[in-house]
C-alpha atoms as a PDB file:
ATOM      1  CA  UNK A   1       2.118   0.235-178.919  1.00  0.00           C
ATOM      2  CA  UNK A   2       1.939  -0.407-182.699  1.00  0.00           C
ATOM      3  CA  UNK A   3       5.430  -0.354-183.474  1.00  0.00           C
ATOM      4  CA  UNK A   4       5.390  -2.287-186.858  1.00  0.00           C
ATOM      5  CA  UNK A   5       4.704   0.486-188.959  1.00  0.00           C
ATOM      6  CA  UNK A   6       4.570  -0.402-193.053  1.00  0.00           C
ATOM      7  CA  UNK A   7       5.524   3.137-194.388  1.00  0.00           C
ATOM      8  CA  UNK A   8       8.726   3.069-191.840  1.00  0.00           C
ATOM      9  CA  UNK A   9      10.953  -0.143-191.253  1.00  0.00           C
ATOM     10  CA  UNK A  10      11.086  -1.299-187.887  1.00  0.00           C
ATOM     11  CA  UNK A  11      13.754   0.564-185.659  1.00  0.00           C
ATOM     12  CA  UNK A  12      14.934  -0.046-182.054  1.00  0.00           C
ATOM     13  CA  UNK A  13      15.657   4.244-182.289  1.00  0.00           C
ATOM     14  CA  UNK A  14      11.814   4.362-183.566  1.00  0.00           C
ATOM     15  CA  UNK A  15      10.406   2.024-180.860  1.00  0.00           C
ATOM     16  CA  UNK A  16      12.351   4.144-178.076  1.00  0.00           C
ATOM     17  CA  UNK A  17      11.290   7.018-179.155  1.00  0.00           C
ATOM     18  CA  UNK A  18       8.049   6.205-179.160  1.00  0.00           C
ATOM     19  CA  UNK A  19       8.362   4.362-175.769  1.00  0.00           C
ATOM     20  CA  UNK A  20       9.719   7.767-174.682  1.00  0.00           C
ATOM     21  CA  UNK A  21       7.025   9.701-175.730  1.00  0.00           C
ATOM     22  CA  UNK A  22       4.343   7.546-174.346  1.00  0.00           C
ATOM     23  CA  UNK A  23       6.123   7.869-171.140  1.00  0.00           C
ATOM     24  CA  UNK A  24       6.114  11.786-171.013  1.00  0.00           C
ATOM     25  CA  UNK A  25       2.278  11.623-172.176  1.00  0.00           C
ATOM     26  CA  UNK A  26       1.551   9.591-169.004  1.00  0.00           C
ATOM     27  CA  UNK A  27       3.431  11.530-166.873  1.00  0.00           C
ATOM     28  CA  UNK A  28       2.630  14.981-168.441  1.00  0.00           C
ATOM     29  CA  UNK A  29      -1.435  14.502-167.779  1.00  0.00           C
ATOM     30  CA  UNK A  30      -0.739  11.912-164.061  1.00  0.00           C
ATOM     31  CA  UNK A  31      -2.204   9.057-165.468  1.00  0.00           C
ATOM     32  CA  UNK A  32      -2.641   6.886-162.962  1.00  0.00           C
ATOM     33  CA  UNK A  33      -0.424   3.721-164.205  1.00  0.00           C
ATOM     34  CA  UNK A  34      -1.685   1.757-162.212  1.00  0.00           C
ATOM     35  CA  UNK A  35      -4.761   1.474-164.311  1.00  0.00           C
ATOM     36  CA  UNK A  36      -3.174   1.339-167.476  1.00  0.00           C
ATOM     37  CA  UNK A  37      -1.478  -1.655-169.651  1.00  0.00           C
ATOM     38  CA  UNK A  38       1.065  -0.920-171.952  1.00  0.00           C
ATOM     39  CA  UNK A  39       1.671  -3.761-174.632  1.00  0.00           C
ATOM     40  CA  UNK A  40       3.592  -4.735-177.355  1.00  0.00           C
ATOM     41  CA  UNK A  41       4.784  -7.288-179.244  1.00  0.00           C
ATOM     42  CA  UNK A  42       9.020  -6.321-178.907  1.00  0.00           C
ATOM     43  CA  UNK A  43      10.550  -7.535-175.989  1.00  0.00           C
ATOM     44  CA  UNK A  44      12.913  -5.183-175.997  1.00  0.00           C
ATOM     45  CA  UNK A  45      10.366  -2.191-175.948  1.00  0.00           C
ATOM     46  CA  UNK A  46       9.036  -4.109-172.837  1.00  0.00           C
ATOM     47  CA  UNK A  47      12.614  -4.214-170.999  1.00  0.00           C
ATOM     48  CA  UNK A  48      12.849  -0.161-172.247  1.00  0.00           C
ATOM     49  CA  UNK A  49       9.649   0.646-171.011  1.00  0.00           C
ATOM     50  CA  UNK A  50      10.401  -1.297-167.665  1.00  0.00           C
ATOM     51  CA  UNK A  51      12.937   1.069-167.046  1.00  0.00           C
ATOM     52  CA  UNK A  52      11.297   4.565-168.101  1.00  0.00           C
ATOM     53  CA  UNK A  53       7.925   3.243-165.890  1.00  0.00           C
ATOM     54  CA  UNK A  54       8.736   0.897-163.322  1.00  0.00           C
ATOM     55  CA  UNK A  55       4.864   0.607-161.860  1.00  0.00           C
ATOM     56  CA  UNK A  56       3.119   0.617-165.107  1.00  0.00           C
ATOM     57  CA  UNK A  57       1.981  -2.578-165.822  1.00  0.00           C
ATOM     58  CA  UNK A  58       3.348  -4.428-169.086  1.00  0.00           C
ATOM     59  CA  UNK A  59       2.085  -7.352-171.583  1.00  0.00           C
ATOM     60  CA  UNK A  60       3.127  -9.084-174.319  1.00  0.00           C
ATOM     61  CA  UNK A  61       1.202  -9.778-177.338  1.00  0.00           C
ATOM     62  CA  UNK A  62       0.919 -12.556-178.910  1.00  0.00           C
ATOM     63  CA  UNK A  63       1.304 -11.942-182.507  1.00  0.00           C
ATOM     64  CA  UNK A  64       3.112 -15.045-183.849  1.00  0.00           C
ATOM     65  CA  UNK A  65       2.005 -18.246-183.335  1.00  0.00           C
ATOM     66  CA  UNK A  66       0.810 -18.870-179.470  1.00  0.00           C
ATOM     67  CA  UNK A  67       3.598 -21.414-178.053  1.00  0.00           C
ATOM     68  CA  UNK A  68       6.345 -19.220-179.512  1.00  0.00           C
ATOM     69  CA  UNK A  69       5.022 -16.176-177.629  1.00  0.00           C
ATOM     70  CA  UNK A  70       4.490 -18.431-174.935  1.00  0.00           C
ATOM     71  CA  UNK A  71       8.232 -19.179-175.334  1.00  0.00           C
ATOM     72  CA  UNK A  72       9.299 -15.601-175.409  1.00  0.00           C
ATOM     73  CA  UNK A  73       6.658 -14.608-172.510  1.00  0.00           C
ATOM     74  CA  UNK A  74       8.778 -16.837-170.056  1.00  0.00           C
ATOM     75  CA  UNK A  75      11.568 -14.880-170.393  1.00  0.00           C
ATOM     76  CA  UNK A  76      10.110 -11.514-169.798  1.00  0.00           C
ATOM     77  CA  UNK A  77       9.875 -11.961-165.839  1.00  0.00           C
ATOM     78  CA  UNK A  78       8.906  -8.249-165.884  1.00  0.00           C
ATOM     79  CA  UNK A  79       6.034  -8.657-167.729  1.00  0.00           C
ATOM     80  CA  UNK A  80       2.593  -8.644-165.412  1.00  0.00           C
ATOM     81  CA  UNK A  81      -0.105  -9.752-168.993  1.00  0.00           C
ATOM     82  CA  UNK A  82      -0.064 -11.863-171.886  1.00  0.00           C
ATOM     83  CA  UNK A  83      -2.171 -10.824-174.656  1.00  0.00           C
ATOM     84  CA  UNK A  84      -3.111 -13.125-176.688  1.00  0.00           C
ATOM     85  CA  UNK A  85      -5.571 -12.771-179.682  1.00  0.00           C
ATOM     86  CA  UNK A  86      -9.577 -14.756-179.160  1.00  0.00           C
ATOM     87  CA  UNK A  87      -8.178 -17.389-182.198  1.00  0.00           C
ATOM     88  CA  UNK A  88      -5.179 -18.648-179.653  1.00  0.00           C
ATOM     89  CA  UNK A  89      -7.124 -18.695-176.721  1.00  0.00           C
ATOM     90  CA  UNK A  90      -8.272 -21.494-174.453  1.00  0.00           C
ATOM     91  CA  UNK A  91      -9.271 -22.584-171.115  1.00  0.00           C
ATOM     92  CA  UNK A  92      -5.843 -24.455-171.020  1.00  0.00           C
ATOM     93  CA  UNK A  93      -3.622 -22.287-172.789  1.00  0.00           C
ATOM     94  CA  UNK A  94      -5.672 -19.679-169.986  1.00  0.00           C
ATOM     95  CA  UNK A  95      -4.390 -21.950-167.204  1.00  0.00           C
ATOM     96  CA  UNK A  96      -0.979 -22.177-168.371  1.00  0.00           C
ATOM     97  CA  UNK A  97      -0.427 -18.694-168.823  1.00  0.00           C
ATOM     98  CA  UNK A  98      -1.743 -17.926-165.000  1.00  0.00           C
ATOM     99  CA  UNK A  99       0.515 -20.656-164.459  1.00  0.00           C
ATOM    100  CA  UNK A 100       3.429 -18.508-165.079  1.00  0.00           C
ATOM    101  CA  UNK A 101       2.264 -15.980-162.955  1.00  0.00           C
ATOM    102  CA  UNK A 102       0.529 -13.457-165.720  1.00  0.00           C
ATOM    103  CA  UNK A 103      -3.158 -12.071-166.289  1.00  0.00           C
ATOM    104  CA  UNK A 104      -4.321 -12.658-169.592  1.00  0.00           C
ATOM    105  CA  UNK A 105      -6.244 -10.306-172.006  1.00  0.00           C
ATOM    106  CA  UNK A 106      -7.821 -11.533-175.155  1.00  0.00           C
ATOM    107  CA  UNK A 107      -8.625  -9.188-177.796  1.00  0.00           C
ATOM    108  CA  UNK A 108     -11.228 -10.041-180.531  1.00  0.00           C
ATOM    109  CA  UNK A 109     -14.216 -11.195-180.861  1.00  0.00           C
ATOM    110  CA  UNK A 110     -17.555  -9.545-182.668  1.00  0.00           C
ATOM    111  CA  UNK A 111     -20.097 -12.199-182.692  1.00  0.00           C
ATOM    112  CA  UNK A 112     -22.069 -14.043-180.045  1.00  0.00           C
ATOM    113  CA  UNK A 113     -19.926 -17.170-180.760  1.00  0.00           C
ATOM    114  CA  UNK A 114     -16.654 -15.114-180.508  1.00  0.00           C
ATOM    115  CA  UNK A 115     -17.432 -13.544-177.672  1.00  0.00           C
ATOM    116  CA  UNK A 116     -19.238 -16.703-175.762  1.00  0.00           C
ATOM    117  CA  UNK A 117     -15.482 -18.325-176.638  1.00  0.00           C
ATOM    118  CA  UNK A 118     -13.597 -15.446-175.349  1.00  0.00           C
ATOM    119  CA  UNK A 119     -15.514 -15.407-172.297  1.00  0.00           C
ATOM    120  CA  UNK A 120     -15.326 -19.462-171.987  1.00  0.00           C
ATOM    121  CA  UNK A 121     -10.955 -18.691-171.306  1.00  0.00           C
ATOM    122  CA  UNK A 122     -11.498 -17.566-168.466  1.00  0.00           C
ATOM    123  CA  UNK A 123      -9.241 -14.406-169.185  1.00  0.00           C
ATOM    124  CA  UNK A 124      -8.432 -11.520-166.561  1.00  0.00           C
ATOM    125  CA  UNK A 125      -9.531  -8.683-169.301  1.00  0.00           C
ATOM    126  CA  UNK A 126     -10.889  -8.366-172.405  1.00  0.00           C
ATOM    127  CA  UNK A 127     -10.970  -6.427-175.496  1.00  0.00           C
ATOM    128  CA  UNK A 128     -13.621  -7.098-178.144  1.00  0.00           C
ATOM    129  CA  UNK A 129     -15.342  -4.873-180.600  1.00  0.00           C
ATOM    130  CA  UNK A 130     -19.117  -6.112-179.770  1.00  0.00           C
ATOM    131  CA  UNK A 131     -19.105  -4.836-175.813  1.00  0.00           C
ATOM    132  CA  UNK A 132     -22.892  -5.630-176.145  1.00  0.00           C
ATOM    133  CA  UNK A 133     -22.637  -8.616-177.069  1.00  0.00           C
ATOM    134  CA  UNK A 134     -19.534  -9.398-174.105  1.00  0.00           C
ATOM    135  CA  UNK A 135     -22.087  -7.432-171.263  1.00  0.00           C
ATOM    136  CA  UNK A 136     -24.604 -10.237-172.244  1.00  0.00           C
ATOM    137  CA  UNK A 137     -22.746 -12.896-172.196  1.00  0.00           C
ATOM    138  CA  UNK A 138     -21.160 -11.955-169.144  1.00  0.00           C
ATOM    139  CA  UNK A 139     -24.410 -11.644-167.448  1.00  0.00           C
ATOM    140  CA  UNK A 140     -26.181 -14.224-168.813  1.00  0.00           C
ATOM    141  CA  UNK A 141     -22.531 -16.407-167.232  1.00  0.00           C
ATOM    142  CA  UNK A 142     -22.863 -14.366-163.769  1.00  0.00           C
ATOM    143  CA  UNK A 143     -26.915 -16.016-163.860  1.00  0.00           C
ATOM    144  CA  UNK A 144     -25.689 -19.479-164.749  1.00  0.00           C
ATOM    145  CA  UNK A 145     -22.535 -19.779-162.144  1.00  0.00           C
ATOM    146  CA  UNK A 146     -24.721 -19.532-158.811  1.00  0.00           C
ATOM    147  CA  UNK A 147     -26.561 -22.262-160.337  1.00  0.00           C
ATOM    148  CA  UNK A 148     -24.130 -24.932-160.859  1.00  0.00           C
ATOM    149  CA  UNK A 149     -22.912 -23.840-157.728  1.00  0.00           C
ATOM    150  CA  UNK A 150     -26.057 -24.177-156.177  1.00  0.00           C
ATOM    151  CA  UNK A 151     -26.793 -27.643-158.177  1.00  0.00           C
ATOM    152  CA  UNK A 152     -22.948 -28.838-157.083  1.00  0.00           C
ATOM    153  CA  UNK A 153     -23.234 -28.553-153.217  1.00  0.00           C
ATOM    154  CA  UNK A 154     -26.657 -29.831-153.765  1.00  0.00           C
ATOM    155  CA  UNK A 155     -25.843 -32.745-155.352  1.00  0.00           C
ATOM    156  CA  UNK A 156     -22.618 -33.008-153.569  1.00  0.00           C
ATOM    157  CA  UNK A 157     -24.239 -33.975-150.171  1.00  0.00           C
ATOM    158  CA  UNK A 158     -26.438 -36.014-151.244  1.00  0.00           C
ATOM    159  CA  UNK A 159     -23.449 -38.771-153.059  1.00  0.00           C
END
């Protein structure tokens, strides 16, 4: 949900509403929620939309800087996804985020580099604007992962 709107100020009566009328959408055309993530960046939204949906599935993105929403992210138990933008990612800052119990989804990423990056997290989901480029990458990674597999055990038995 984009709730930071610049022709309106940000409202709490706004965000409900909004959270309201996402909620009748889903429910109005059976959804399934289980295959659906609702995410923004107001915890209170989150807690509101917790309560109007209690099997959708929830994250919280990461718009300020990463250990602040990583901050933030620990208090919203009811939260199932962080979402975190391909700049603030890392294999780390992956692991300490499934840590806490969450999936991770990065969004961005357009070029090979951006993508290869993205993909190099290790995130649950992803949301880029080159899918090309991320169904490459992700093959060409599914190709090279049996390998070092293979090459591990190999060389594994033999030390």
């Amino acid at each position: 949900m984009h709730e930071e709107d610049a022709c309106a100020s940000f409202s709490p009566a706004r965000s409900r509403a909004l959270a309201r009328q996402l909620a009748l959408l889903l429910t109005r055309y059976q959804v399934p929620l289980a295959r659906v993530l609702v995410l923004t960046n107001q915890p209170a939204t989150l807690a509101y939309l917790r309560q109007l949906l209690p099997t959708v599935p929830l994250g919280f993105e990461f718009t300020e800087e990463f250990e602040a929403g990583f901050t933030t992210l620990t208090t919203l138990s009811f939260v199932q996804a962080a979402v975190v933008h391909k700049d603030d990612i890392s294999p780390a800052r992956t692991a300490r985020l499934h840590a806490l119990g969450r999936e991770v989804v990065v969004f961005g990423g357009r070029s090979a580099r951006a993508v290869n990056r993205v993909v190099a997290a290790g995130p649950d989901a992803y949301q880029v604007d080159n899918v090309r480029q991320l169904r490459a990458t992700l093959r060409r990674q599914s190709r090279v992962r049996p390998l070092k597999k293979l090459l591990s055990s190999s060389f594994g038995a033999e030390q």
